[in-house]
N, C-alpha and C. Protein backbone atom coordinates (compact mmCIF):
# COMPACT_ATOMS: atom_id res chain seq x y z
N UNK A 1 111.95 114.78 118.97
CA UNK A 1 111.27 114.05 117.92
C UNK A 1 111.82 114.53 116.58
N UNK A 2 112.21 113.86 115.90
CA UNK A 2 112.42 113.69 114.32
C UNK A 2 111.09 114.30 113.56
N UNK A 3 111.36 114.89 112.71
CA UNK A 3 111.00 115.01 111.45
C UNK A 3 110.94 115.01 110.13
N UNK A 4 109.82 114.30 109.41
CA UNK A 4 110.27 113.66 108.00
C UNK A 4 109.19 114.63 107.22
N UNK A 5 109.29 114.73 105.81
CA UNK A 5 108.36 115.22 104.79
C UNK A 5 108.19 114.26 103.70
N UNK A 6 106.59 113.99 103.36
CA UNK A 6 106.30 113.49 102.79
C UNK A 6 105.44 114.11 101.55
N UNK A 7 105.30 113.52 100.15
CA UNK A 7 104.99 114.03 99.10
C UNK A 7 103.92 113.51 98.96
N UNK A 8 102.55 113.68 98.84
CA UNK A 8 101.77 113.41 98.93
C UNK A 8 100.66 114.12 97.48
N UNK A 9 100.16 113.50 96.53
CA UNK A 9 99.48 113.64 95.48
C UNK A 9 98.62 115.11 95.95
N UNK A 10 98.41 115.70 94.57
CA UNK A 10 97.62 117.08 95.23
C UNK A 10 96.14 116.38 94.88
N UNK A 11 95.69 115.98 94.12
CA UNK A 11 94.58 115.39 94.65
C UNK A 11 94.17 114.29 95.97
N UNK A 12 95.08 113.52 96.19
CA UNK A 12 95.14 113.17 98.07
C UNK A 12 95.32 113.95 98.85
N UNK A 13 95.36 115.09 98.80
CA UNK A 13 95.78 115.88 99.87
C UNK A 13 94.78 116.74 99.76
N UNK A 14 93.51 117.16 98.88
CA UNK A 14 92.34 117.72 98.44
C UNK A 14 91.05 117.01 99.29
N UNK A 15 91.54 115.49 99.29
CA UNK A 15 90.92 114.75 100.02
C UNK A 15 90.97 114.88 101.30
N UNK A 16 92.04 114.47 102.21
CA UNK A 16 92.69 114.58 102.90
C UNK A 16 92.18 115.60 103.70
N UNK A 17 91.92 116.97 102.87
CA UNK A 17 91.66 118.34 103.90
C UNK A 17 90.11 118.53 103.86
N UNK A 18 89.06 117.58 103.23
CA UNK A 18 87.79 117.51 103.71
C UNK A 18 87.93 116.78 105.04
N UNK A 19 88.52 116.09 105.87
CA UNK A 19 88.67 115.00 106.69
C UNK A 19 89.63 115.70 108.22
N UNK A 20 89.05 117.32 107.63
CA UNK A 20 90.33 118.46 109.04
C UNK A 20 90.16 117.23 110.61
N UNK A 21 89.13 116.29 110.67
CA UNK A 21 89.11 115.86 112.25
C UNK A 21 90.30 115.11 112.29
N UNK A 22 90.44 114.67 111.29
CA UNK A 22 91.56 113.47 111.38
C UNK A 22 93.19 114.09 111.34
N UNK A 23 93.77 113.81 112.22
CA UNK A 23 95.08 114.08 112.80
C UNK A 23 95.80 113.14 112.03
N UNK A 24 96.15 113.58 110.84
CA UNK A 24 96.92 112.52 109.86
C UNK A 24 98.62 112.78 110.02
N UNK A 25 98.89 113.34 110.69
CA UNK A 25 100.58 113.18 111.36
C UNK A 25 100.27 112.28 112.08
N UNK A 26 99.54 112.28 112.68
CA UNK A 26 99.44 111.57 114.07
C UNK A 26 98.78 110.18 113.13
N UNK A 27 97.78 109.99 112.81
CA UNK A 27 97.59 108.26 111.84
C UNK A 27 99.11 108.40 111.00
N UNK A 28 99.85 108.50 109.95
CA UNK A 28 101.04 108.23 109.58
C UNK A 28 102.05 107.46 111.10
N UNK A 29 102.33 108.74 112.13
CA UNK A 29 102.96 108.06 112.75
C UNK A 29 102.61 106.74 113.39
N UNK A 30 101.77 106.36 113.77
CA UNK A 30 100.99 105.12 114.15
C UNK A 30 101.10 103.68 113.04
N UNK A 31 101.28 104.50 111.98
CA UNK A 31 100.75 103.56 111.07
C UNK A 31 103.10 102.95 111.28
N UNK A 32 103.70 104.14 110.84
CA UNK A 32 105.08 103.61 110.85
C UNK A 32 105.50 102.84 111.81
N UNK A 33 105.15 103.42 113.67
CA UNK A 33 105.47 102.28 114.39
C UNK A 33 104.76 101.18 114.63
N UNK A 34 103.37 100.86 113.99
CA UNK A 34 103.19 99.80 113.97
C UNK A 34 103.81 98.73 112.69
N UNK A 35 104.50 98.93 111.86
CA UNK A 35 104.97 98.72 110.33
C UNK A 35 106.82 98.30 111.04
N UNK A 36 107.27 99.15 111.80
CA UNK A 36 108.10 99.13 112.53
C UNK A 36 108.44 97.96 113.38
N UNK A 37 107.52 98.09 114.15
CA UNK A 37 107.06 97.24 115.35
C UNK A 37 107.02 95.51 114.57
N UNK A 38 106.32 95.35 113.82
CA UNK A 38 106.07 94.23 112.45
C UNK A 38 107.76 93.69 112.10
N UNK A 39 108.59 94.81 111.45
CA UNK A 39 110.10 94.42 111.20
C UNK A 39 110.59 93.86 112.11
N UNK A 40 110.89 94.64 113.47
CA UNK A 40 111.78 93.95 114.59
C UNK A 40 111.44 93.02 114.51
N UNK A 41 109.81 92.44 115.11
CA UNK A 41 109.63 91.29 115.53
C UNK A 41 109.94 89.86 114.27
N UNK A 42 110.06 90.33 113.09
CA UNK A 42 110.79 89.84 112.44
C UNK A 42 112.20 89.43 112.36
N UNK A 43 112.84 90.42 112.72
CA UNK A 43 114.10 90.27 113.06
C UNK A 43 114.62 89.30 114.31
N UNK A 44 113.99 88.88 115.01
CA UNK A 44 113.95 88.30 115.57
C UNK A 44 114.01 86.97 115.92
N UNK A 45 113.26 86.42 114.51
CA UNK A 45 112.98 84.74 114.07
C UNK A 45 114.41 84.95 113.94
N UNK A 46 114.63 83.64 113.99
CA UNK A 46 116.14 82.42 114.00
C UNK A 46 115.76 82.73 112.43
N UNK A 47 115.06 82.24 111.64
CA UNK A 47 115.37 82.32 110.51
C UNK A 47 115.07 83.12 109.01
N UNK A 48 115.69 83.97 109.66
CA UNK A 48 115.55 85.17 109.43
C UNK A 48 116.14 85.48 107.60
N UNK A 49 116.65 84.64 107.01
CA UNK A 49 117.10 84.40 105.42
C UNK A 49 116.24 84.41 105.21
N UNK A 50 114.65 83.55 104.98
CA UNK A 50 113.98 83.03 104.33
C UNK A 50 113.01 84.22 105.03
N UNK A 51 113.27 84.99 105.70
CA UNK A 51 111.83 85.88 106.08
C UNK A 51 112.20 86.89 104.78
N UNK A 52 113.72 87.56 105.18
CA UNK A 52 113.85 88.57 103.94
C UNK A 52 113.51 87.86 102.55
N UNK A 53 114.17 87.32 102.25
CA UNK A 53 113.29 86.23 100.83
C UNK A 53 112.03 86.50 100.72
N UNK A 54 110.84 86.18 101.52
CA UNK A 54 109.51 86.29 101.35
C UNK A 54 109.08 87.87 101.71
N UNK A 55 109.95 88.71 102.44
CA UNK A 55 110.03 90.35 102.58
C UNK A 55 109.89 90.57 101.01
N UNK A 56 110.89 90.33 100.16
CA UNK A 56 111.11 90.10 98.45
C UNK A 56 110.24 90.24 97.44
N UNK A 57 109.36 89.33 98.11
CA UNK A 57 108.09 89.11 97.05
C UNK A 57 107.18 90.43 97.33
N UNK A 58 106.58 90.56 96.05
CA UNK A 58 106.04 91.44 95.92
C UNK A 58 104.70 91.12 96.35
N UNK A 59 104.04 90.17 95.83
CA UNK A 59 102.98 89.89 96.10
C UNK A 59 102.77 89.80 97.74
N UNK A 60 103.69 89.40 98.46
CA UNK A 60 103.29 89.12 99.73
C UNK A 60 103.74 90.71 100.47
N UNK A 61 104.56 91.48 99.72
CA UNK A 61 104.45 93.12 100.49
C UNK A 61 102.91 93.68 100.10
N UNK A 62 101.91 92.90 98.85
CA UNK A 62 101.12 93.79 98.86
C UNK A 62 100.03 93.35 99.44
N UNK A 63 100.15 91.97 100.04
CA UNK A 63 99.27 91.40 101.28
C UNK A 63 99.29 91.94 102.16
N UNK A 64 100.48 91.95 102.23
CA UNK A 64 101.28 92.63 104.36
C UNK A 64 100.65 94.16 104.07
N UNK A 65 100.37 95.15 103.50
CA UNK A 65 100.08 96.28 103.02
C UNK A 65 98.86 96.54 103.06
N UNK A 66 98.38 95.35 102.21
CA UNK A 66 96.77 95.93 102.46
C UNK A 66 96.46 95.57 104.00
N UNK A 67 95.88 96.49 104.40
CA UNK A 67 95.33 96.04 106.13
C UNK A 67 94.03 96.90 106.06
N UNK A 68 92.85 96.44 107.11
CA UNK A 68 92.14 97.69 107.10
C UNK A 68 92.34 98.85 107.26
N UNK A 69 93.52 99.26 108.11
CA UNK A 69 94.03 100.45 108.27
C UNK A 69 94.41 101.29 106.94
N UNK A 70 95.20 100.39 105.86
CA UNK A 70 95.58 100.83 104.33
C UNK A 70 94.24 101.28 103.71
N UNK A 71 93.17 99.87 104.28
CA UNK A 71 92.08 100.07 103.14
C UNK A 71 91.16 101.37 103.16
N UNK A 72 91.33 101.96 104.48
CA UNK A 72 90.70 103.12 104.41
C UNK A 72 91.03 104.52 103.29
N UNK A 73 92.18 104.28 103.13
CA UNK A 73 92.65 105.26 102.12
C UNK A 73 92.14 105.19 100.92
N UNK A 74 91.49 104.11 100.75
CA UNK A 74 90.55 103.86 98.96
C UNK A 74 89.36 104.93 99.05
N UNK A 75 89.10 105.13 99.88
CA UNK A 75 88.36 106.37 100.15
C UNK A 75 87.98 107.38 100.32
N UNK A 76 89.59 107.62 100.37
CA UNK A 76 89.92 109.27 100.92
C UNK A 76 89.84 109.84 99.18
């Protein structure tokens, strides 16, 4: 297995360590191969120009982004 480091705000991470149950390597990784999982199957469509195009927009990365899974972090 690979390993990456991530920078993470010292006040998120203040948060973060009230929450010791939660296995947040383990939610990150979940969260990438499902985010992952999302691309391929993208890659996939025949038409695949006009997906990266709308990949582009910003507004629609910050649709695809918010998920309940994201929204929990307004909280932390």
């Amino acid at each position: 297995m690979t390993n990456i480091t991530l920078s993470i705000d010292d006040e998120v991470y203040k948060k973060m360590r009230r929450y010791s149950e939660v296995r947040w390597s383990d939610f990150v990784r979940r969260m990438i191969k499902k985010r992952v999982n999302e691309l391929e199957s993208l890659d996939k469509n025949k038409d695949k120009e006009s997906i990266l195009t709308m990949l582009a927009s910003e507004e629609v990365l910050n649709k695809d982004w918010d998920n309940q899974e994201d929204e929990a972090w307004n909280n932390v």
